[in-house]
PDB file of N, CA and C in Angstrom:
ATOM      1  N   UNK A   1      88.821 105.277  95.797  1.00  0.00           N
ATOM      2  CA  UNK A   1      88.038 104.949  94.601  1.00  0.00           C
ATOM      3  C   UNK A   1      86.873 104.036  94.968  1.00  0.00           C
ATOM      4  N   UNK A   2      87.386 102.917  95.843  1.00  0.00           N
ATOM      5  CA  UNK A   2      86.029 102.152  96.042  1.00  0.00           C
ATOM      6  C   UNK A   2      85.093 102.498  96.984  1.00  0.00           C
ATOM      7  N   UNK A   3      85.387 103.652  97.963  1.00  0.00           N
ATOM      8  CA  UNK A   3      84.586 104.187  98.512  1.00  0.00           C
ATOM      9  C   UNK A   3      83.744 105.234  97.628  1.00  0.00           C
ATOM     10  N   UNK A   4      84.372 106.235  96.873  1.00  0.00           N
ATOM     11  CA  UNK A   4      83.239 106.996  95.700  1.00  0.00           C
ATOM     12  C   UNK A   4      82.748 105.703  95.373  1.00  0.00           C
ATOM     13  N   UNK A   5      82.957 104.905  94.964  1.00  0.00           N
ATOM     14  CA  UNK A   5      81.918 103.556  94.027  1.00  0.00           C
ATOM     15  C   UNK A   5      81.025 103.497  94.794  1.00  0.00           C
ATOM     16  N   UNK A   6      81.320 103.121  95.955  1.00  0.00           N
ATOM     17  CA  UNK A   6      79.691 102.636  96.437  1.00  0.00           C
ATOM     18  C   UNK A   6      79.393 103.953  97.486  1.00  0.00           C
ATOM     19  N   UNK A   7      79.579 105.197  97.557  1.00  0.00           N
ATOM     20  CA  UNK A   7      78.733 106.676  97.790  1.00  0.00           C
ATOM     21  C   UNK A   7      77.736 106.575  96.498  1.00  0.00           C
ATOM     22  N   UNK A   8      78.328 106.399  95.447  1.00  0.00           N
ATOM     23  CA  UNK A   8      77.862 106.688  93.729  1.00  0.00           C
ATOM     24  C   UNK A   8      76.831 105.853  93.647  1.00  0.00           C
ATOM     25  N   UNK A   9      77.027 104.684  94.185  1.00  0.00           N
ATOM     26  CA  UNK A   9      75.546 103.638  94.272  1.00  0.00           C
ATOM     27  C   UNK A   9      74.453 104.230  95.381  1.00  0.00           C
ATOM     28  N   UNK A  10      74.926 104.598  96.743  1.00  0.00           N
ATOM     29  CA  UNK A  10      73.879 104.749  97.698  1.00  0.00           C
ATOM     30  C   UNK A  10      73.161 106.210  96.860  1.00  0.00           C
ATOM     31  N   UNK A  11      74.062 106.996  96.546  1.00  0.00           N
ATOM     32  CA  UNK A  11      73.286 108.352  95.802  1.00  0.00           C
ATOM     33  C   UNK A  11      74.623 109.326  95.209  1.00  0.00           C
ATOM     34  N   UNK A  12      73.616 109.045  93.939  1.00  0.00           N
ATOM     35  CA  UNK A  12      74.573 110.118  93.195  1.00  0.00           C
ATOM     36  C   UNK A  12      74.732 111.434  93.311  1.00  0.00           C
ATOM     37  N   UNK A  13      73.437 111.799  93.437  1.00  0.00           N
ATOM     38  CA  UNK A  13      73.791 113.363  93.482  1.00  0.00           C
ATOM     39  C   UNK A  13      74.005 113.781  95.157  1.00  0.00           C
ATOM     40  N   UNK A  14      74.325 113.045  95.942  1.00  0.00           N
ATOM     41  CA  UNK A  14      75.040 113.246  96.663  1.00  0.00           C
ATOM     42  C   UNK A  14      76.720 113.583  96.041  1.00  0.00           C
ATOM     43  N   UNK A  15      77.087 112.585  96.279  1.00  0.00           N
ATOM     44  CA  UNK A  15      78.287 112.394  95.227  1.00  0.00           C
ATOM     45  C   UNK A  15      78.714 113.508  94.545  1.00  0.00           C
ATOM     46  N   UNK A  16      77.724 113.339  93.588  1.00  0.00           N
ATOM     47  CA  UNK A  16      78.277 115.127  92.559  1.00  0.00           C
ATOM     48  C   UNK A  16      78.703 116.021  93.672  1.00  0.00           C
ATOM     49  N   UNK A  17      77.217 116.390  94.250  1.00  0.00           N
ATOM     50  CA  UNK A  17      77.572 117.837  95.450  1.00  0.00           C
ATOM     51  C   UNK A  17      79.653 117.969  96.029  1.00  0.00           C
ATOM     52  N   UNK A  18      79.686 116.161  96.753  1.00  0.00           N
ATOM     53  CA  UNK A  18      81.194 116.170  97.353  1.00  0.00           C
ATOM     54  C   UNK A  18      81.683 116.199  96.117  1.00  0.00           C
ATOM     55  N   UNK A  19      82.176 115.332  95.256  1.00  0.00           N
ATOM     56  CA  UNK A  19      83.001 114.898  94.466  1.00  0.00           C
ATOM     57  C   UNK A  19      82.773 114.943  93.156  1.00  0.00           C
ATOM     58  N   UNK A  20      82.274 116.223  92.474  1.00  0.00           N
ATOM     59  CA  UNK A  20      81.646 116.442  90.799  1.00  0.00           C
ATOM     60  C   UNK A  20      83.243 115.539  90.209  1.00  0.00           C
ATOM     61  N   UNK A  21      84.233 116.102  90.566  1.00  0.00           N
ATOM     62  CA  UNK A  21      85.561 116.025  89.206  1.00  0.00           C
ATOM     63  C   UNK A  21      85.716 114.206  89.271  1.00  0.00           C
ATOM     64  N   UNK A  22      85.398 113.464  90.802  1.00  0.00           N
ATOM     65  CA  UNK A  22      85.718 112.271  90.940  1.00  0.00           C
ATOM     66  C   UNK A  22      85.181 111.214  90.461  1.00  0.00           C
ATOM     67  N   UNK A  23      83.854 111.968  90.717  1.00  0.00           N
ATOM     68  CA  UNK A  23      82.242 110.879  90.473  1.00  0.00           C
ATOM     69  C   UNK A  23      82.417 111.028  88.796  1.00  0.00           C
ATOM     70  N   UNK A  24      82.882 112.619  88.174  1.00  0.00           N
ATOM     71  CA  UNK A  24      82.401 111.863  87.101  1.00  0.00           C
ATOM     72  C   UNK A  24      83.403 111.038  86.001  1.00  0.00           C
ATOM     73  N   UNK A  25      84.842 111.319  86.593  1.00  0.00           N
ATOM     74  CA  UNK A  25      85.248 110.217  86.015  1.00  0.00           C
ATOM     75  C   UNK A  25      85.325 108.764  86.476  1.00  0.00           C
ATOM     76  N   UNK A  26      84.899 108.711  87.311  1.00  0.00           N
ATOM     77  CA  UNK A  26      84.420 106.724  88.004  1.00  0.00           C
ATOM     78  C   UNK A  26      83.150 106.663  86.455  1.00  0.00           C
ATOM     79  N   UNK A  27      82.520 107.939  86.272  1.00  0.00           N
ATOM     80  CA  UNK A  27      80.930 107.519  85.394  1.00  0.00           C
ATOM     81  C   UNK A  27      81.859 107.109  83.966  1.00  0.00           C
ATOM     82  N   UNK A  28      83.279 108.036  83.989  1.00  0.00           N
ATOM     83  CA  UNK A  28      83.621 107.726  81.848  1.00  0.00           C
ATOM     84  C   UNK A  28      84.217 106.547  81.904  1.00  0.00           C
ATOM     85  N   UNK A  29      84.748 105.800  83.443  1.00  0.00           N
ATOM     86  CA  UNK A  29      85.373 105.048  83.241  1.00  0.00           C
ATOM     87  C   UNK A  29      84.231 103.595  82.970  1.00  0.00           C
ATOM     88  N   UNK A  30      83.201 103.589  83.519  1.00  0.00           N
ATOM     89  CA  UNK A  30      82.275 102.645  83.726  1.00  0.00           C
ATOM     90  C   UNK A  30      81.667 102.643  82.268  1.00  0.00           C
ATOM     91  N   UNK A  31      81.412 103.870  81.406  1.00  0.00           N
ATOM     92  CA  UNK A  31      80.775 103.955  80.212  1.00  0.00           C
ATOM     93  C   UNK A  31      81.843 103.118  78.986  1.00  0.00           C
ATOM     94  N   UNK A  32      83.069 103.130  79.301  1.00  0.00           N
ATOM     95  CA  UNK A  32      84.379 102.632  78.515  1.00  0.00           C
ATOM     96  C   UNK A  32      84.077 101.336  78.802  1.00  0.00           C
TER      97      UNK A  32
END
């Protein structure tokens, strides 16, 4: 988890490409 966190900071749409299902719940959890 805290490694997606800070992939998700250096670049997101990196991120998406590896990890769409992971990245975007780290994003609903951060919006909560």
């Amino acid at each position: 988890m805290r490694m997606l966190g800070l992939q998700q900071i250096r670049g997101k749409q990196s991120v998406y490409s590896r990890f769409p299902e992971d990245v975007f719940e780290l994003i609903v959890e951060n919006f909560k």
